[in-house]
N, C-alpha and C. Protein backbone atom coordinates (compact mmCIF):
# COMPACT_ATOMS: atom_id res chain seq x y z
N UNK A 1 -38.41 -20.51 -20.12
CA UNK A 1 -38.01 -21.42 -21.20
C UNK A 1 -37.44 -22.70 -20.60
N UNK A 2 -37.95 -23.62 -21.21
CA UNK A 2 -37.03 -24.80 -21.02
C UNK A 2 -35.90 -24.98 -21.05
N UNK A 3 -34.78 -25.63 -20.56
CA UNK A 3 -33.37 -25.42 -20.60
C UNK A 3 -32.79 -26.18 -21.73
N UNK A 4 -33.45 -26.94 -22.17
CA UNK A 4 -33.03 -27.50 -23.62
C UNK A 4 -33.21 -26.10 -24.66
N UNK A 5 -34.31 -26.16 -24.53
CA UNK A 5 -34.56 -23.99 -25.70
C UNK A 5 -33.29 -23.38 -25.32
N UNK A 6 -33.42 -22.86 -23.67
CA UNK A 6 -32.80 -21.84 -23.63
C UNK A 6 -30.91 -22.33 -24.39
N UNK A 7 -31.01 -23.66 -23.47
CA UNK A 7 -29.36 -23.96 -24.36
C UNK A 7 -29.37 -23.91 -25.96
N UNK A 8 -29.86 -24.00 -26.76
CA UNK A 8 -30.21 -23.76 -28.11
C UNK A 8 -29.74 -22.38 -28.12
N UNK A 9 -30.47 -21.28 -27.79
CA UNK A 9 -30.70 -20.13 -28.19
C UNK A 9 -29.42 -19.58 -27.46
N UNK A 10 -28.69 -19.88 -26.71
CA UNK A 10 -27.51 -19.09 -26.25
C UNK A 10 -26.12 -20.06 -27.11
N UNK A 11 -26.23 -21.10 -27.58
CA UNK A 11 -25.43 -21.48 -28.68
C UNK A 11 -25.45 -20.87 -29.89
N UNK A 12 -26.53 -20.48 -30.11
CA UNK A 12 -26.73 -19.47 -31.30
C UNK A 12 -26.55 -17.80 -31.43
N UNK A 13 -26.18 -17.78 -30.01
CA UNK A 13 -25.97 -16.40 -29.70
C UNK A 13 -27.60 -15.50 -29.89
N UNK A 14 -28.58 -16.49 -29.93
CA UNK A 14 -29.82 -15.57 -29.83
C UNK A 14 -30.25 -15.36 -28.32
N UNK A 15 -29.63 -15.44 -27.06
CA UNK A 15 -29.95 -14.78 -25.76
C UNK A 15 -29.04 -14.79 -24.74
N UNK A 16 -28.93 -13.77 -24.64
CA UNK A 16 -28.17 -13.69 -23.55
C UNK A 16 -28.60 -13.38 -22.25
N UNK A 17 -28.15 -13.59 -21.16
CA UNK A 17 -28.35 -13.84 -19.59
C UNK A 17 -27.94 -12.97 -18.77
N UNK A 18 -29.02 -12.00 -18.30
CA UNK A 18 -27.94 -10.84 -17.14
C UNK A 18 -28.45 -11.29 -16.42
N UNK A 19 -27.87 -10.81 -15.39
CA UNK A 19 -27.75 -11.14 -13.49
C UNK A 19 -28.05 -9.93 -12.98
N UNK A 20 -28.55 -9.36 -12.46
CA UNK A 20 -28.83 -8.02 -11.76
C UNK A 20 -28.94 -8.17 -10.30
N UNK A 21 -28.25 -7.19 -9.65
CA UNK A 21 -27.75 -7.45 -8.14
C UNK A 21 -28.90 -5.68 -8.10
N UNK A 22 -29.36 -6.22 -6.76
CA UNK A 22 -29.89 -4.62 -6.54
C UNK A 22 -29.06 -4.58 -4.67
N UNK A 23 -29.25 -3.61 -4.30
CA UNK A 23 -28.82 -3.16 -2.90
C UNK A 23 -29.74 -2.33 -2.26
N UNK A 24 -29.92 -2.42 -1.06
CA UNK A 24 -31.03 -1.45 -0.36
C UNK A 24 -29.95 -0.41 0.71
N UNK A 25 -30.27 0.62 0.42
CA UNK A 25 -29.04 1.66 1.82
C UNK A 25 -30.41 2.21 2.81
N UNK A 26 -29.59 2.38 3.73
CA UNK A 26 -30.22 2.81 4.57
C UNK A 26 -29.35 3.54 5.79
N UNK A 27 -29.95 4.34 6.33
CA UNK A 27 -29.15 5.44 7.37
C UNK A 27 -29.15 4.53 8.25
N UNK A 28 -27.71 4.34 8.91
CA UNK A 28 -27.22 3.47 10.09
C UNK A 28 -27.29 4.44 11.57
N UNK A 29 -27.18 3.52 12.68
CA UNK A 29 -27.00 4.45 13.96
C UNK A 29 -25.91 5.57 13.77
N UNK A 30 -24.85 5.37 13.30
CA UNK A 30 -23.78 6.33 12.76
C UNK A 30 -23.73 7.65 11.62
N UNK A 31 -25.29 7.41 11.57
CA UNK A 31 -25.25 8.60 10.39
C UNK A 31 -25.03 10.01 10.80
N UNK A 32 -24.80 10.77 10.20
CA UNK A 32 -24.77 12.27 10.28
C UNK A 32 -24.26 12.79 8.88
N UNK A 33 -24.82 14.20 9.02
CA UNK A 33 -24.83 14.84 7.87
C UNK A 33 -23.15 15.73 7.59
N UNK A 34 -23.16 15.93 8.91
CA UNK A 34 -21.44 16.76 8.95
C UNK A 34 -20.88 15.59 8.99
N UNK A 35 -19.13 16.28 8.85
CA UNK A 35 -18.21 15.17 8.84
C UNK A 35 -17.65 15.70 10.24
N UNK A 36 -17.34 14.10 10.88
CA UNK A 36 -16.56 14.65 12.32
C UNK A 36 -15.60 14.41 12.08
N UNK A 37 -14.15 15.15 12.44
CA UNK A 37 -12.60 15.66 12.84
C UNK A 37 -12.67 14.42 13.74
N UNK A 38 -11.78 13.65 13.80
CA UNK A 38 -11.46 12.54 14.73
C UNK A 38 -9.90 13.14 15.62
N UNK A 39 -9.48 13.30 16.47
CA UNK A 39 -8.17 13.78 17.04
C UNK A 39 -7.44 12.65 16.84
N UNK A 40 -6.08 13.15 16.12
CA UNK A 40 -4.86 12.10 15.82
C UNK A 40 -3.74 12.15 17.31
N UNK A 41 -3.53 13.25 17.46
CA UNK A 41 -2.49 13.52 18.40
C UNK A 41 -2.91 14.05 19.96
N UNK A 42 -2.42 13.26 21.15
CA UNK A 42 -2.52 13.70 22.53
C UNK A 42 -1.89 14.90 23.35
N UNK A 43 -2.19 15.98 23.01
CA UNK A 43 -1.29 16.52 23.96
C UNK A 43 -1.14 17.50 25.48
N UNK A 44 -0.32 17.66 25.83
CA UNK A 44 -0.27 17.87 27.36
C UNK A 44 -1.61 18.87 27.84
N UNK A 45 -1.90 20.01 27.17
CA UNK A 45 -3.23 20.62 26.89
C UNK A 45 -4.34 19.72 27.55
N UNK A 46 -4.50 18.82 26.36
CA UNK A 46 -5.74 17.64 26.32
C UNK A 46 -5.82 17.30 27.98
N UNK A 47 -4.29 16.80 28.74
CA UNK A 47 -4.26 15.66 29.44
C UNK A 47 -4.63 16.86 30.64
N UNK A 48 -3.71 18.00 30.43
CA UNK A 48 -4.20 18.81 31.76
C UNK A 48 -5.89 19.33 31.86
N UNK A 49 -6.42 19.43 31.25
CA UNK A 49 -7.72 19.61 31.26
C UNK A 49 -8.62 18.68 31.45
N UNK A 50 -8.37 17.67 30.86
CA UNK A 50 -9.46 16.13 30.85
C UNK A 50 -10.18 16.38 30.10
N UNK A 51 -9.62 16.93 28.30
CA UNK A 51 -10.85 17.02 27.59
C UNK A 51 -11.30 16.11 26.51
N UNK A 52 -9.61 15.21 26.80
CA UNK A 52 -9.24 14.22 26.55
C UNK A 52 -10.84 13.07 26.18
N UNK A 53 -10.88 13.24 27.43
CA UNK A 53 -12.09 12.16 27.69
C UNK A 53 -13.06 12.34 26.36
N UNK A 54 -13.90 13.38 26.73
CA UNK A 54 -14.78 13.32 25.20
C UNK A 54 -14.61 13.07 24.03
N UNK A 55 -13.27 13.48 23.72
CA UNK A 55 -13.16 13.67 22.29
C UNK A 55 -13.05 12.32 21.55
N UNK A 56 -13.20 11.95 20.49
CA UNK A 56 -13.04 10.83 19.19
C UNK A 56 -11.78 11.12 18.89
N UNK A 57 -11.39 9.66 19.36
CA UNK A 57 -9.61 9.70 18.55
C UNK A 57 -9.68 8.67 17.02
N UNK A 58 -8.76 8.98 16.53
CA UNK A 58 -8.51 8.24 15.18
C UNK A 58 -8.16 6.94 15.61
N UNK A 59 -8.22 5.46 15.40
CA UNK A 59 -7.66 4.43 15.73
C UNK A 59 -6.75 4.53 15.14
N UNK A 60 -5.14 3.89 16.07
CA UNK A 60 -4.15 3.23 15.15
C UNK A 60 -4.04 2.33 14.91
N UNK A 61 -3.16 2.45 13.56
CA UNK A 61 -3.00 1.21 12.46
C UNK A 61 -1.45 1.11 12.94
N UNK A 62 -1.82 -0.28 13.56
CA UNK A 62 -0.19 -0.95 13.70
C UNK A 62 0.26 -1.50 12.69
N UNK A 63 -0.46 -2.11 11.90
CA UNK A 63 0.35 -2.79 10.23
C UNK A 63 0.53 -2.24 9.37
N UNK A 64 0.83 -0.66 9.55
CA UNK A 64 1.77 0.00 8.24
C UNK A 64 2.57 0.18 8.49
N UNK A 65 3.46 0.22 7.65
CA UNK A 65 5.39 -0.52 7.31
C UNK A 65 5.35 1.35 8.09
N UNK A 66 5.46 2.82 7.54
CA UNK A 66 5.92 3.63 7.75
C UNK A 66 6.90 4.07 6.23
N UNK A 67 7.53 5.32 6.55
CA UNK A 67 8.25 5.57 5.38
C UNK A 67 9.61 4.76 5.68
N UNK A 68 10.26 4.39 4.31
CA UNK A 68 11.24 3.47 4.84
C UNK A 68 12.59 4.92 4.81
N UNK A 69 13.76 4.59 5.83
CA UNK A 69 14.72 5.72 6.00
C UNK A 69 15.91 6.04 4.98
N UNK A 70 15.91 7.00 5.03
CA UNK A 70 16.57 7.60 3.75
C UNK A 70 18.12 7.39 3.81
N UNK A 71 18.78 6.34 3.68
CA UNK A 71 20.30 6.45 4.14
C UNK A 71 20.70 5.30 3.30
N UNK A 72 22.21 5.28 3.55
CA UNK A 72 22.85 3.87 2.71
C UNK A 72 23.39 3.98 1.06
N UNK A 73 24.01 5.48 1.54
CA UNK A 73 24.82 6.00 0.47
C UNK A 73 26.55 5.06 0.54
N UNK A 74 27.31 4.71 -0.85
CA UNK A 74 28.57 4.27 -1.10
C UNK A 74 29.41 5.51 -0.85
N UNK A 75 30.80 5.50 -0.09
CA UNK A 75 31.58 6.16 -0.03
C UNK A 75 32.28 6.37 -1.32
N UNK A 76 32.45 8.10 -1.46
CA UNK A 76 32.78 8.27 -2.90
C UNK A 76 34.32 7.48 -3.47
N UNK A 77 35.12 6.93 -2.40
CA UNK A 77 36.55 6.20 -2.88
C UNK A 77 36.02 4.82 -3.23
N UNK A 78 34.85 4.30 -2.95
CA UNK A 78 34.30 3.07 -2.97
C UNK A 78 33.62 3.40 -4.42
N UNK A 79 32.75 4.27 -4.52
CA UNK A 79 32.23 4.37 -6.42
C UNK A 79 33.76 4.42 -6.93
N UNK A 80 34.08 5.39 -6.80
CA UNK A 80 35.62 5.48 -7.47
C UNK A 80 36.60 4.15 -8.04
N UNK A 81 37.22 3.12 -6.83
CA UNK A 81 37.38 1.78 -6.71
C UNK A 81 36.08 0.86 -7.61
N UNK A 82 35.04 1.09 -7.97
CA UNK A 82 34.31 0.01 -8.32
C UNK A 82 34.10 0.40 -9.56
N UNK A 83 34.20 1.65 -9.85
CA UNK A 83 33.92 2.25 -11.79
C UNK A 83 35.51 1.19 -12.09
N UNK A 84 36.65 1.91 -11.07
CA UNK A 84 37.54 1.24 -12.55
C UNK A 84 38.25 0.04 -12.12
N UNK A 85 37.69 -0.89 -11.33
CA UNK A 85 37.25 -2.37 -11.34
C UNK A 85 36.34 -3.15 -12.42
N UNK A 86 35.07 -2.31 -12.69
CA UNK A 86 34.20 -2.53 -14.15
C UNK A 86 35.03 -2.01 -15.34
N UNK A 87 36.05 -1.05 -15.55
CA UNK A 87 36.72 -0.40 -16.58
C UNK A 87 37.91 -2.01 -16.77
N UNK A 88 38.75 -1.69 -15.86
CA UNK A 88 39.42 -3.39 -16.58
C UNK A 88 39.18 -4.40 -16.15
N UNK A 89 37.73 -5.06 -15.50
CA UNK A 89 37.07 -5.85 -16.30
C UNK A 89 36.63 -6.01 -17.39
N UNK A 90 36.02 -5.35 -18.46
CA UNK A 90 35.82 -4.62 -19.63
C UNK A 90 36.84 -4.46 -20.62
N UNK A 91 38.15 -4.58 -20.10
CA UNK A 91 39.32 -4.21 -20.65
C UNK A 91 39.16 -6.11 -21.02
N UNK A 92 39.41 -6.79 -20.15
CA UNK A 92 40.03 -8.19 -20.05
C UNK A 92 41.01 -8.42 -18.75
């Protein structure tokens, strides 16, 4: 269609316009059908044997924060002191 038509007919809501994306897959050098176990942790075992060598380790990720640490509780004379600091404030 001409683009004068087609602008007509989509002002009128008589056509609308899809876009269709297609994708092609294909099996990469990396394929396999099992899933491989990657080793997270080194240990003395591994190093005394040298079996080390073969195996697939997991890469680490240096840019995660980690869990943050569980601490940084108020001493209970300090809640105590600060409830009835808010009590006569509250008062006037």
């Amino acid at each position: 269609l001409p683009e004068r038509e087609r602008a007509e007919l989509k002002r009128r809501k008589l056509l609308l316009e899809v876009t269709l994306k297609s994708y092609w897959i294909r099996k990469g050098s990396a394929f396999s059908t099992a899933v491989a176990r990657l080793e997270t942790e080194l240990t003395p075992e591994m190093i005394a044997t040298g079996s080390w060598r073969q195996l697939p380790f997991k890469p680490y990720n240096f840019s995660s924060l980690g869990l943050p640490p569980a601490c940084g509780h108020l001493h209970p004379l300090l809640k105590v002191r600060s409830q009835l600091r808010q009590i006569f404030l509250e008062m006037g």
